[in-house]
C-alpha atoms as a PDB file:
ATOM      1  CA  UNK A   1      -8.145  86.103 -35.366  1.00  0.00           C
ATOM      2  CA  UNK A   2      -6.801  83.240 -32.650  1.00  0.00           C
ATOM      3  CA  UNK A   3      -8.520  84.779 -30.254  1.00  0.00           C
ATOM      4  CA  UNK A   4     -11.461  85.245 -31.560  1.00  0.00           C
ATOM      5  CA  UNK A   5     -11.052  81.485 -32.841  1.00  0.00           C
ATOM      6  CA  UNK A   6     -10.309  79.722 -29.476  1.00  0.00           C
ATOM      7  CA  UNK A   7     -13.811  80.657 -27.562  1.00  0.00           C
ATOM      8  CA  UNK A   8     -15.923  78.195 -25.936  1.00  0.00           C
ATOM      9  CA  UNK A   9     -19.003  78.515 -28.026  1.00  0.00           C
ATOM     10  CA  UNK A  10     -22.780  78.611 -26.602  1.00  0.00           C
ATOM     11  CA  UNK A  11     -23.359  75.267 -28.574  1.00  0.00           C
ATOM     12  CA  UNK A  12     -20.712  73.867 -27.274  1.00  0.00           C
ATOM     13  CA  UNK A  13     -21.706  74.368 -23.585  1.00  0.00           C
ATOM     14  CA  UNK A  14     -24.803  72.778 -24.488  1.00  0.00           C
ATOM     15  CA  UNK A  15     -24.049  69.158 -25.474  1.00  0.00           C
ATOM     16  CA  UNK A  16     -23.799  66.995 -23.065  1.00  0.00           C
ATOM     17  CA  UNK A  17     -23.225  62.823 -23.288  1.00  0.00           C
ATOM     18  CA  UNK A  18     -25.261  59.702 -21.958  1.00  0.00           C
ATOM     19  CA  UNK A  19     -25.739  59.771 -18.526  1.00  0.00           C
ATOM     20  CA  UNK A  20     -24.030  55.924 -18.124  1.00  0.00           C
ATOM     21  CA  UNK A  21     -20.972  57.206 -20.136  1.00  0.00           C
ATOM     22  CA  UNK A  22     -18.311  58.256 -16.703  1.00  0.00           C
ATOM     23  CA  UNK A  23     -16.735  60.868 -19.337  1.00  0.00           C
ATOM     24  CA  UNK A  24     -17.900  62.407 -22.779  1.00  0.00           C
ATOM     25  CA  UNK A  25     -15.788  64.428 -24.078  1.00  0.00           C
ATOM     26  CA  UNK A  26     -16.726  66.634 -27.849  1.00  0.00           C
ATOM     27  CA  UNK A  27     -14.275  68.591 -29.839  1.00  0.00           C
ATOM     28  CA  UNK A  28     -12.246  69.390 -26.573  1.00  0.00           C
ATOM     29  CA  UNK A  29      -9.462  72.224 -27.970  1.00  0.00           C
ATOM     30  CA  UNK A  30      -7.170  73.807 -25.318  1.00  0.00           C
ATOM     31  CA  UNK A  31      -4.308  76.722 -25.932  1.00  0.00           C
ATOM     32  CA  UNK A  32      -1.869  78.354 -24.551  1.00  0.00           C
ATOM     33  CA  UNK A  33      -0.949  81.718 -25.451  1.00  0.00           C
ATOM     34  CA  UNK A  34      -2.594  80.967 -28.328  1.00  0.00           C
ATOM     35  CA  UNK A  35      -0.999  77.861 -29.461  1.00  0.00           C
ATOM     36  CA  UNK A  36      -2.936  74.421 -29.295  1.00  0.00           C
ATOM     37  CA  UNK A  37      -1.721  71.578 -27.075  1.00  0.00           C
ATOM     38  CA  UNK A  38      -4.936  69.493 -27.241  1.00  0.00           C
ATOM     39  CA  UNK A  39      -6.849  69.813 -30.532  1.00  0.00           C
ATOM     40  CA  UNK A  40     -10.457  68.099 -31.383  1.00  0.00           C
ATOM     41  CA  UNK A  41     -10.418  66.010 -28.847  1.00  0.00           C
ATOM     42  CA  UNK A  42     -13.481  63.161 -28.201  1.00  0.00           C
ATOM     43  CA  UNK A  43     -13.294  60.397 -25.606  1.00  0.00           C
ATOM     44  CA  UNK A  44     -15.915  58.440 -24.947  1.00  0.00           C
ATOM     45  CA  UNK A  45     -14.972  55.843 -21.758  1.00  0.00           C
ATOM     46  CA  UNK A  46     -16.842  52.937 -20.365  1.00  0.00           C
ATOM     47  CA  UNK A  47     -17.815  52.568 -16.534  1.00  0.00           C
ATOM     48  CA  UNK A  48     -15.789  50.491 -14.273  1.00  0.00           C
ATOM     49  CA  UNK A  49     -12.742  50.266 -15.982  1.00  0.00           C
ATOM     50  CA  UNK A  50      -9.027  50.872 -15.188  1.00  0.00           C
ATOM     51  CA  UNK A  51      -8.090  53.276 -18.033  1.00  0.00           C
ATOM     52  CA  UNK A  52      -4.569  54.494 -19.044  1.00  0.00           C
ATOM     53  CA  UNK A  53      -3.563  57.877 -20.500  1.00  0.00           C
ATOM     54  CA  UNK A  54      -0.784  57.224 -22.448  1.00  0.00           C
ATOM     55  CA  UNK A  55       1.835  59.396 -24.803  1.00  0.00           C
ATOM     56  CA  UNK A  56       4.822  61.349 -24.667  1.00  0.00           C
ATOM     57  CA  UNK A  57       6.217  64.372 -23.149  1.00  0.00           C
ATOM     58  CA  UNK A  58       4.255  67.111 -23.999  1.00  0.00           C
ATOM     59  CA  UNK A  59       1.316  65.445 -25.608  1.00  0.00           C
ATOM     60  CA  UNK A  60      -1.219  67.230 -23.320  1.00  0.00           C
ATOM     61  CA  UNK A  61      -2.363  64.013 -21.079  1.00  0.00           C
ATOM     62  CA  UNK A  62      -2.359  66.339 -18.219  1.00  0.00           C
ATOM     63  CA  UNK A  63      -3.708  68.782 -19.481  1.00  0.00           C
ATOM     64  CA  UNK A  64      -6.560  66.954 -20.374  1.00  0.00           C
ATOM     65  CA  UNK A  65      -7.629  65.897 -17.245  1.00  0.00           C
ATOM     66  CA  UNK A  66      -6.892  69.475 -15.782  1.00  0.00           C
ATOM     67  CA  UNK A  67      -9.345  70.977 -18.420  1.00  0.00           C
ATOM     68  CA  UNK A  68     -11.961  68.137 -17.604  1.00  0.00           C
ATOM     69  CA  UNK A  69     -11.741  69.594 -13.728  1.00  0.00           C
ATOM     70  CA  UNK A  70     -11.876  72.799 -14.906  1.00  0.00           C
ATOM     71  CA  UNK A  71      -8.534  73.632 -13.476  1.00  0.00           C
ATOM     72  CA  UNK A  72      -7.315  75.177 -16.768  1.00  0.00           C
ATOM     73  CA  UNK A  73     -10.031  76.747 -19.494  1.00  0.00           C
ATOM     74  CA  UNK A  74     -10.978  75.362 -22.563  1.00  0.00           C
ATOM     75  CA  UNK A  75     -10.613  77.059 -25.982  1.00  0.00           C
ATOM     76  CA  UNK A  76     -13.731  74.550 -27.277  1.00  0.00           C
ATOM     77  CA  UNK A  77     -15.220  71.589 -26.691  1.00  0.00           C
ATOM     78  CA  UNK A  78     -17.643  70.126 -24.333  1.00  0.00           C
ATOM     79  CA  UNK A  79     -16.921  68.136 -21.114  1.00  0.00           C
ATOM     80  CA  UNK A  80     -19.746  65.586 -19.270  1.00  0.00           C
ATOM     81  CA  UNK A  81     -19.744  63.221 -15.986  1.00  0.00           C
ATOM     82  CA  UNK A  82     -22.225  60.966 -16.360  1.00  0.00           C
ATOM     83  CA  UNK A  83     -24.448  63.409 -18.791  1.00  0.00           C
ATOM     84  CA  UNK A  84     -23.928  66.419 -17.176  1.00  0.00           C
ATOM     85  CA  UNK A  85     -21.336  69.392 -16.642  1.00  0.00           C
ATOM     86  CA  UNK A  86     -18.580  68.899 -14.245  1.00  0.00           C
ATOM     87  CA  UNK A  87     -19.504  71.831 -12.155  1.00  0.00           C
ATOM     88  CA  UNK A  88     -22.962  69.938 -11.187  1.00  0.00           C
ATOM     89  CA  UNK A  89     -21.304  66.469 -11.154  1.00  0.00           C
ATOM     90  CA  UNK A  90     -17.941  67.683  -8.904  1.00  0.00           C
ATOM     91  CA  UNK A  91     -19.326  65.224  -5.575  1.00  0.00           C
ATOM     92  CA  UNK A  92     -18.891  62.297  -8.482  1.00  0.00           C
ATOM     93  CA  UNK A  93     -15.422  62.629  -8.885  1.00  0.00           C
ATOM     94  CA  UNK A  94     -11.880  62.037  -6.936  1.00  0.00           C
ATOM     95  CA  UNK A  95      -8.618  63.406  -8.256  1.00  0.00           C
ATOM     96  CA  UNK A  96      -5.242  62.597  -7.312  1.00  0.00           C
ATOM     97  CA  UNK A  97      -3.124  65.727  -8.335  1.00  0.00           C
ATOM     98  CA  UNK A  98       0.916  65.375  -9.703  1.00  0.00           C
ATOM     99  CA  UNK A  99       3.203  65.583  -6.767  1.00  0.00           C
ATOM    100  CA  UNK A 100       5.078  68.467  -8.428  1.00  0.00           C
ATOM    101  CA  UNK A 101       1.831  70.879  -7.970  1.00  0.00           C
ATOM    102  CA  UNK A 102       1.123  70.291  -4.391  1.00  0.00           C
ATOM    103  CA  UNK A 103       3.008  72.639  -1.766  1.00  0.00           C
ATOM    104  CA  UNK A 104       4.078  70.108   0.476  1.00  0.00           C
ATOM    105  CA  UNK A 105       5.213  72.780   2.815  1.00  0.00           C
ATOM    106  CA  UNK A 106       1.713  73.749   3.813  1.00  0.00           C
ATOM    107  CA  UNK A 107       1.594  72.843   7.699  1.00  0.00           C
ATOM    108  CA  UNK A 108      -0.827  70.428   8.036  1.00  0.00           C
ATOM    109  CA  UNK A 109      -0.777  66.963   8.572  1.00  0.00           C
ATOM    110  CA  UNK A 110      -1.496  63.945   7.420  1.00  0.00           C
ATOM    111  CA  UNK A 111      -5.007  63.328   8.957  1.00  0.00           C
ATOM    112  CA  UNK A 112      -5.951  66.666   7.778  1.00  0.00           C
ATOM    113  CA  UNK A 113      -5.090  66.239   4.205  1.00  0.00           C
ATOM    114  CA  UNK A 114      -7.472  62.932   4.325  1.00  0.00           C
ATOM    115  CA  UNK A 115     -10.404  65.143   5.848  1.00  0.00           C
ATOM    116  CA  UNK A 116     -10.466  67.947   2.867  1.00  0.00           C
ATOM    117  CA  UNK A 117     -12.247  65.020   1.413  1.00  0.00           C
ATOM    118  CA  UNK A 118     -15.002  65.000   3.432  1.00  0.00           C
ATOM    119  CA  UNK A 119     -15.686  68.368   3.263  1.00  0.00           C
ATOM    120  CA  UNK A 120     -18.812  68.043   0.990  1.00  0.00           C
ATOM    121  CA  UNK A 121     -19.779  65.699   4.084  1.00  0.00           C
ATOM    122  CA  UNK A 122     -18.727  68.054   6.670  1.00  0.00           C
ATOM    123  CA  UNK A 123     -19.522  71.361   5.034  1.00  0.00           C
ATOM    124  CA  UNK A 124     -17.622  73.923   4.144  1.00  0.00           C
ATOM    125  CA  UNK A 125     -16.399  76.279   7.444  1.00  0.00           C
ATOM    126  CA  UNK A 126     -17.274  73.763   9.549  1.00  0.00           C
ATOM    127  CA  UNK A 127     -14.992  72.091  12.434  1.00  0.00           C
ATOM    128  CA  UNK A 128     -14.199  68.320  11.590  1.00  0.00           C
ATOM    129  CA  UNK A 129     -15.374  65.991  13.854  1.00  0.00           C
ATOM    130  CA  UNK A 130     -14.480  63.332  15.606  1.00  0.00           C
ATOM    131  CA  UNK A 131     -16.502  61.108  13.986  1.00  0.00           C
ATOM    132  CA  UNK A 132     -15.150  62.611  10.228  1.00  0.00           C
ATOM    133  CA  UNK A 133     -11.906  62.052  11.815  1.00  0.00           C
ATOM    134  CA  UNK A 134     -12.113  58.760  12.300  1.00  0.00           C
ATOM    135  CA  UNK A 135     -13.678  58.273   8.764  1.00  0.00           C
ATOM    136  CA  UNK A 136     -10.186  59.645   8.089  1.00  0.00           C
ATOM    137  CA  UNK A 137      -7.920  57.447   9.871  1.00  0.00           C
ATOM    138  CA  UNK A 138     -10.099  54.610   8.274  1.00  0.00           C
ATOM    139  CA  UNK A 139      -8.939  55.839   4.460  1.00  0.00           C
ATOM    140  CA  UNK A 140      -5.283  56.081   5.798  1.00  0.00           C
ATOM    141  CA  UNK A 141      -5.407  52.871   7.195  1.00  0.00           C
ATOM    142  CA  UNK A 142      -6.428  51.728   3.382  1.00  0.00           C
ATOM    143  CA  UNK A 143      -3.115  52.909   2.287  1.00  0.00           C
ATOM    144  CA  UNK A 144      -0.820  51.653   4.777  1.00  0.00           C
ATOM    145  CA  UNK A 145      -0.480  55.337   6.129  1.00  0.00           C
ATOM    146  CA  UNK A 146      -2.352  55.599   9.668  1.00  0.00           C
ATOM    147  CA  UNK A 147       0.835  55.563  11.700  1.00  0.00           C
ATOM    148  CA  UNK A 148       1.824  58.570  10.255  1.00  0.00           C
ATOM    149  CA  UNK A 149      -1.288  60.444  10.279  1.00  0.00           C
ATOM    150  CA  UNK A 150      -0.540  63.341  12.817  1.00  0.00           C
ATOM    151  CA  UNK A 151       3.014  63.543  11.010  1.00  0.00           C
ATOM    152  CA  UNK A 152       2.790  66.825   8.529  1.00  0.00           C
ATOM    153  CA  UNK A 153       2.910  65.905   4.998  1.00  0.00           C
ATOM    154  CA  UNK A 154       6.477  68.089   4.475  1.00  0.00           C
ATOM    155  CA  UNK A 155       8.068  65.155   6.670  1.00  0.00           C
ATOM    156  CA  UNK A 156       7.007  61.727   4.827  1.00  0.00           C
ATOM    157  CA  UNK A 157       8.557  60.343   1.723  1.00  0.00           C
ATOM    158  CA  UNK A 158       7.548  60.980  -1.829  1.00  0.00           C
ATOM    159  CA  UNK A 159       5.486  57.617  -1.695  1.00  0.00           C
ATOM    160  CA  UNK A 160       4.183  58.366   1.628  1.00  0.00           C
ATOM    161  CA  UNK A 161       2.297  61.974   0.587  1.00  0.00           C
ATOM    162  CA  UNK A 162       0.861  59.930  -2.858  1.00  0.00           C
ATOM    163  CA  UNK A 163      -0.670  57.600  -0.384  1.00  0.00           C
ATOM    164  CA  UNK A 164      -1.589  60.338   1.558  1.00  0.00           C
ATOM    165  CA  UNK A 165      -3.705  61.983  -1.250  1.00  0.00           C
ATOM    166  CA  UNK A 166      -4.857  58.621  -2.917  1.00  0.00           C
ATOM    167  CA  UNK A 167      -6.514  58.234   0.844  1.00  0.00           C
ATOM    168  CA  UNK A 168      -7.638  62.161   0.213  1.00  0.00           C
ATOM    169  CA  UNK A 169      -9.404  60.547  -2.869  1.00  0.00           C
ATOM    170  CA  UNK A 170     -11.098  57.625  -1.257  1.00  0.00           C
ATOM    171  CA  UNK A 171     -12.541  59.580   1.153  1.00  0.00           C
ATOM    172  CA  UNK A 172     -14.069  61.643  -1.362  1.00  0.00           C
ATOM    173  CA  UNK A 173     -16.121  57.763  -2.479  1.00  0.00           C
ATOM    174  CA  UNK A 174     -16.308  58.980  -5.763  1.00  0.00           C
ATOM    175  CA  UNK A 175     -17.478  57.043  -8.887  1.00  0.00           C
ATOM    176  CA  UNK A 176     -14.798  58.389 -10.911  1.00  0.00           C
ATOM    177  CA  UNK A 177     -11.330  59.043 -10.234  1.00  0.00           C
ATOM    178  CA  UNK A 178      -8.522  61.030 -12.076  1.00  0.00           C
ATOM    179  CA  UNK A 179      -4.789  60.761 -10.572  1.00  0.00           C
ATOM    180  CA  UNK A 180      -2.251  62.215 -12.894  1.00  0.00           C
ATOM    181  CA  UNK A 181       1.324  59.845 -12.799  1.00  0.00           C
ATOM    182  CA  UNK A 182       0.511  58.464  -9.281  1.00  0.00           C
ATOM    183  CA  UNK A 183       3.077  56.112 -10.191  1.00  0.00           C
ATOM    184  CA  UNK A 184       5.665  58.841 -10.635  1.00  0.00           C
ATOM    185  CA  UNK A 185       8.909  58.660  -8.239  1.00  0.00           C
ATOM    186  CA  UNK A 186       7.296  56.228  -5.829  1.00  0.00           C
ATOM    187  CA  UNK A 187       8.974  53.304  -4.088  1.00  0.00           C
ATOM    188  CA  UNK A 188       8.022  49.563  -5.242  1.00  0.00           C
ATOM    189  CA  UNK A 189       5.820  49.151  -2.285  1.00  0.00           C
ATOM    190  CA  UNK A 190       4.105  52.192  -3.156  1.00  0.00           C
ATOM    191  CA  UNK A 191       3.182  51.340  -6.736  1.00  0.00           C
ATOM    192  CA  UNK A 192       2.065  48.010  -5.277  1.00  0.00           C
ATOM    193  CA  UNK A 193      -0.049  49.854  -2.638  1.00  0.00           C
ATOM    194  CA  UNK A 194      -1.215  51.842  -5.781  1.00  0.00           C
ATOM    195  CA  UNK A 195      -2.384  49.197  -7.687  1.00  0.00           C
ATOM    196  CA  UNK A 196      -4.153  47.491  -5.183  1.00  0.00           C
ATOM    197  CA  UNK A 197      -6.315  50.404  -4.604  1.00  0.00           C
ATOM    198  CA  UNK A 198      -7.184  50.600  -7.856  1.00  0.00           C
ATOM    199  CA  UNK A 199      -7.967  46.849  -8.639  1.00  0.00           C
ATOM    200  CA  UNK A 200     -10.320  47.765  -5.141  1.00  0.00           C
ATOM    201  CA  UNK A 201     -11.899  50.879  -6.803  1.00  0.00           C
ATOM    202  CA  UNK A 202     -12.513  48.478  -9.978  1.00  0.00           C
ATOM    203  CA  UNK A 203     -14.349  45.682  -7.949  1.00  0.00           C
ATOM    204  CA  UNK A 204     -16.563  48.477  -6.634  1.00  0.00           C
ATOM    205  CA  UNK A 205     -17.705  49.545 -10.141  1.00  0.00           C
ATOM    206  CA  UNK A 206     -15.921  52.610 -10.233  1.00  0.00           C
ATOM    207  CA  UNK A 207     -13.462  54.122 -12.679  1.00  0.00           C
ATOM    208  CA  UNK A 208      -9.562  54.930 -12.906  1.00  0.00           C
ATOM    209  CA  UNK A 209      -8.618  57.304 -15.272  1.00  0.00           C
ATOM    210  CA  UNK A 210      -4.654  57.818 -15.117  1.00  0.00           C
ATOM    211  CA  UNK A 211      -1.924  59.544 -16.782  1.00  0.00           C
ATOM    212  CA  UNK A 212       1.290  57.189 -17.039  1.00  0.00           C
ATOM    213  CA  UNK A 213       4.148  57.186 -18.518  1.00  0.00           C
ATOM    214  CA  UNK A 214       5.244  53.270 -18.098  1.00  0.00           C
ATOM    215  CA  UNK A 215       4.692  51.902 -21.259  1.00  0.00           C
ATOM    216  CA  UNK A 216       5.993  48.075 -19.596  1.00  0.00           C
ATOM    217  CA  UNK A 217       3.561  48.019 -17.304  1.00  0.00           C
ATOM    218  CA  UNK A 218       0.434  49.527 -19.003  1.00  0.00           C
ATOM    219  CA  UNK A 219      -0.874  45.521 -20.312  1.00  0.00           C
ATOM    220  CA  UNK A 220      -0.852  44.709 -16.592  1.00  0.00           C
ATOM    221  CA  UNK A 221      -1.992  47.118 -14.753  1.00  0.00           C
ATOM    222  CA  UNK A 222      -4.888  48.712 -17.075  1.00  0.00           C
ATOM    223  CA  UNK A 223      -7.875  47.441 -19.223  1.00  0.00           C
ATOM    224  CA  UNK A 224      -8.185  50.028 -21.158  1.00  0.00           C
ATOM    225  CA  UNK A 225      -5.863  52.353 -22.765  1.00  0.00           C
ATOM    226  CA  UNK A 226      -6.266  55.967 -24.339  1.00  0.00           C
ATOM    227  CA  UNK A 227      -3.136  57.114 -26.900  1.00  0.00           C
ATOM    228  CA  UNK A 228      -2.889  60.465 -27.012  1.00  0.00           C
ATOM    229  CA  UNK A 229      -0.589  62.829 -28.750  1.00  0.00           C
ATOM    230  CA  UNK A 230      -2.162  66.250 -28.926  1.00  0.00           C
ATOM    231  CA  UNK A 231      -5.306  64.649 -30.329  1.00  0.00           C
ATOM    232  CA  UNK A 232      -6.064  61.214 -29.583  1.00  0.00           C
ATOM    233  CA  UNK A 233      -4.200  58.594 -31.744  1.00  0.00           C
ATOM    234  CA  UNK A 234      -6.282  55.767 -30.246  1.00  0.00           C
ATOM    235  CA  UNK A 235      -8.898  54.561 -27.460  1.00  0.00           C
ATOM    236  CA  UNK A 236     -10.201  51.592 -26.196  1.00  0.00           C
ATOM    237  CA  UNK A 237      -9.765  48.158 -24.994  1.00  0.00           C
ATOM    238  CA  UNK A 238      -5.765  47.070 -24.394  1.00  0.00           C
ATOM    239  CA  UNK A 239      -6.134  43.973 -25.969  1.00  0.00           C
ATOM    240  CA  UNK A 240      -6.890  45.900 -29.179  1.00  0.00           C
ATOM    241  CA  UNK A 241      -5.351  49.685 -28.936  1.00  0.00           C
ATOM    242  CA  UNK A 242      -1.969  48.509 -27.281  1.00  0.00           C
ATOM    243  CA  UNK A 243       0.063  47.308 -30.655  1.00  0.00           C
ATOM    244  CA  UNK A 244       2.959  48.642 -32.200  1.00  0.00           C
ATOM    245  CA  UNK A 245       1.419  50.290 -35.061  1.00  0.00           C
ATOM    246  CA  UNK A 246      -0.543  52.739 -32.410  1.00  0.00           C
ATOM    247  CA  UNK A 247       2.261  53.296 -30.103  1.00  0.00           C
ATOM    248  CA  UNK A 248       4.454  54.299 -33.191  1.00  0.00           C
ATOM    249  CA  UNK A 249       2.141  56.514 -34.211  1.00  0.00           C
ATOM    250  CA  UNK A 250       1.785  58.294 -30.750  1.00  0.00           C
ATOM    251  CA  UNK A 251       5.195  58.345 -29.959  1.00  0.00           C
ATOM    252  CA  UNK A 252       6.677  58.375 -33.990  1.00  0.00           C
ATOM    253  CA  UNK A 253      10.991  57.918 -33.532  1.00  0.00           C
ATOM    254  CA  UNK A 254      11.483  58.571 -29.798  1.00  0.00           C
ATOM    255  CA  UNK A 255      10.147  55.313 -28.783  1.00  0.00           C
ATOM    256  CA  UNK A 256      12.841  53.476 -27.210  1.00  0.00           C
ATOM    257  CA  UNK A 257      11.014  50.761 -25.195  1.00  0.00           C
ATOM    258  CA  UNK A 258       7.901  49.671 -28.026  1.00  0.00           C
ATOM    259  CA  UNK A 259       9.358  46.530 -28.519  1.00  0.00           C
ATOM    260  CA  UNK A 260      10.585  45.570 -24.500  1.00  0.00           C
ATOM    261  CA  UNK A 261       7.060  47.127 -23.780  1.00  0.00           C
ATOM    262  CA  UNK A 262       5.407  44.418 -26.482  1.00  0.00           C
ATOM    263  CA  UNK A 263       6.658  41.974 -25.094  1.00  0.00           C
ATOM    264  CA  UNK A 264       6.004  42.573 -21.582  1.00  0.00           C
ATOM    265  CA  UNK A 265       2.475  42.483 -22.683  1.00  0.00           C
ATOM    266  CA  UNK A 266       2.331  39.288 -25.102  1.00  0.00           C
ATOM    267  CA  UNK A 267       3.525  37.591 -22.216  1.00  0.00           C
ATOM    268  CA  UNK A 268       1.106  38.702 -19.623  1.00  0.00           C
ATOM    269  CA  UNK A 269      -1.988  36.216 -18.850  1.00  0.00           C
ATOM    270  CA  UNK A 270      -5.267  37.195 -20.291  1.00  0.00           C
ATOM    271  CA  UNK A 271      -8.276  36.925 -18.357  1.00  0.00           C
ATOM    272  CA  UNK A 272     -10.709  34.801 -18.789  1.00  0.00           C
ATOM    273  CA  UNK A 273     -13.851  35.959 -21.176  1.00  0.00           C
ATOM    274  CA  UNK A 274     -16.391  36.273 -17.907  1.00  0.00           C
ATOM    275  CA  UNK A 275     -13.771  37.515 -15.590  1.00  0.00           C
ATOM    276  CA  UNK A 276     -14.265  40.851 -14.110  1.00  0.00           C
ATOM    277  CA  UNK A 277     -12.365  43.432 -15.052  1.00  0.00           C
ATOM    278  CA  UNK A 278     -10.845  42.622 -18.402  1.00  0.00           C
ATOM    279  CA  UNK A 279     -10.470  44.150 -21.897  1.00  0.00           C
ATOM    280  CA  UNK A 280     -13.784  44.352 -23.401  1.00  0.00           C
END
């Protein structure tokens, strides 16, 4: 009966959203061995915003973006990039996986990392040229990396290889960008460097869709803010979805920093109404 239950339906595969809406998501359900870690989920985000995935261990926010890619399947539901599957829409989009799923012993280096984003440039089975090289270095140079970019990525820091892949990601120029904890383990000059590159990505129009797990720092660095515990609690605009009676009901009695957190964000400046950039 479950697994006759969890099956993508031919409906399903057929909706698609607006084609100005960066991701539509429908009744997206996804299980594992039969048991549901993301249940009737819908997202609907806006363009050119910095957008935080937010909940506790567990909840499924990586999962969600790995079912959006297509990395994992999907029990139900139907996923769109600006109106259309991701399959057809795959040039749009960047992504930034966690550190823990990359084999950081594979020998190549730094430079070459970069370059697997220009392979819809360079075509697949095709030798990299200098020019796409240089294209490269360029991205690296973005991220405070291009001294090290003939050093292999099993010999630079923890913060070094995320700013190796975050320059994998802008070379991709995509419109819309998942990264799943970039934040995670780095150095302080690395989540500066981080969020840098993503107030860059913002002036540019394009959109940040990240899994974190700071709750302190989520008023300052994002705009707009999905809850998500399994389903999603709440979505939308910081100024309005970050409050305590949200984040208690995503995280319920293992919230330890709601209040700290709260405050971190009644005291941070808000924007003014025409600035670019700020909550909606």
């Amino acid at each position: 009966m479950f697994g006759a239950f969890f099956q993508p339906s031919a409906a399903s595969a057929a909706m698609a959203g607006p084609a100005d809406i960066p991701l539509w998501v429908e009744d997206l359900t996804v299980a594992y061995h039969r048991k549901p870690v993301l249940w009737d989920v819908d997202l609907s985000l806006p363009e050119g915003k910095l957008i935080a995935v937010v909940g506790p261990n567990g909840a499924g926010k990586s999962t969600l973006i790995k079912s959006i890619l297509n990395l994992i399947p999907r029990a139900s539901g139907a996923v769109s990039i600006y109106g259309r599957p991701y399959a057809i829409q795959r040039h749009l989009v960047g992504y930034v996986p966690q550190r823990e799923s990359v084999d950081w012993d594979f020998p190549v280096s730094a430079l070459d990392v970069v370059a697997m984003g220009l392979y819809r440039k360079i075509g697949w089975f095709r030798p990299v040229s200098r020019r796409h090289r240089q294209a490269a270095l360029r991205e690296l140079e973005k991220v405070g990396m291009a001294p090290y970019a003939r050093r292999q990525i099993s010999q630079l820091s923890g913060g070094q290889q995320q700013r190796v892949f975050l320059a994998r990601a802008l070379a991709q120029d995509a419109r819309l960008y998942f990264m799943d904890e970039p934040f995670a383990g780095v150095d302080a000059a690395t989540e500066k460097a981080i969020v840098a590159l993503l107030k860059e990505l913002q002036s540019e129009g394009k959109t940040c869709v990240v899994v974190h797990h700071d709750l302190q720092t989520v008023p300052t660095y994002f705009d707009h803010v999905v809850l998500i515990n399994m389903r999603v609690v709440a979505a939308g605009p910081t100024q309005d979805v970050f409050t305590e009676e949200n984040l208690r009901k995503t995280y319920g009695g293992k919230l330890t920093l709601l209040s700290q957190a709260l405050h971190e964000y009644a005291q941070a400046p808000r924007p003014s109404p025409g600035k670019k950039g700020g909550g909606e």
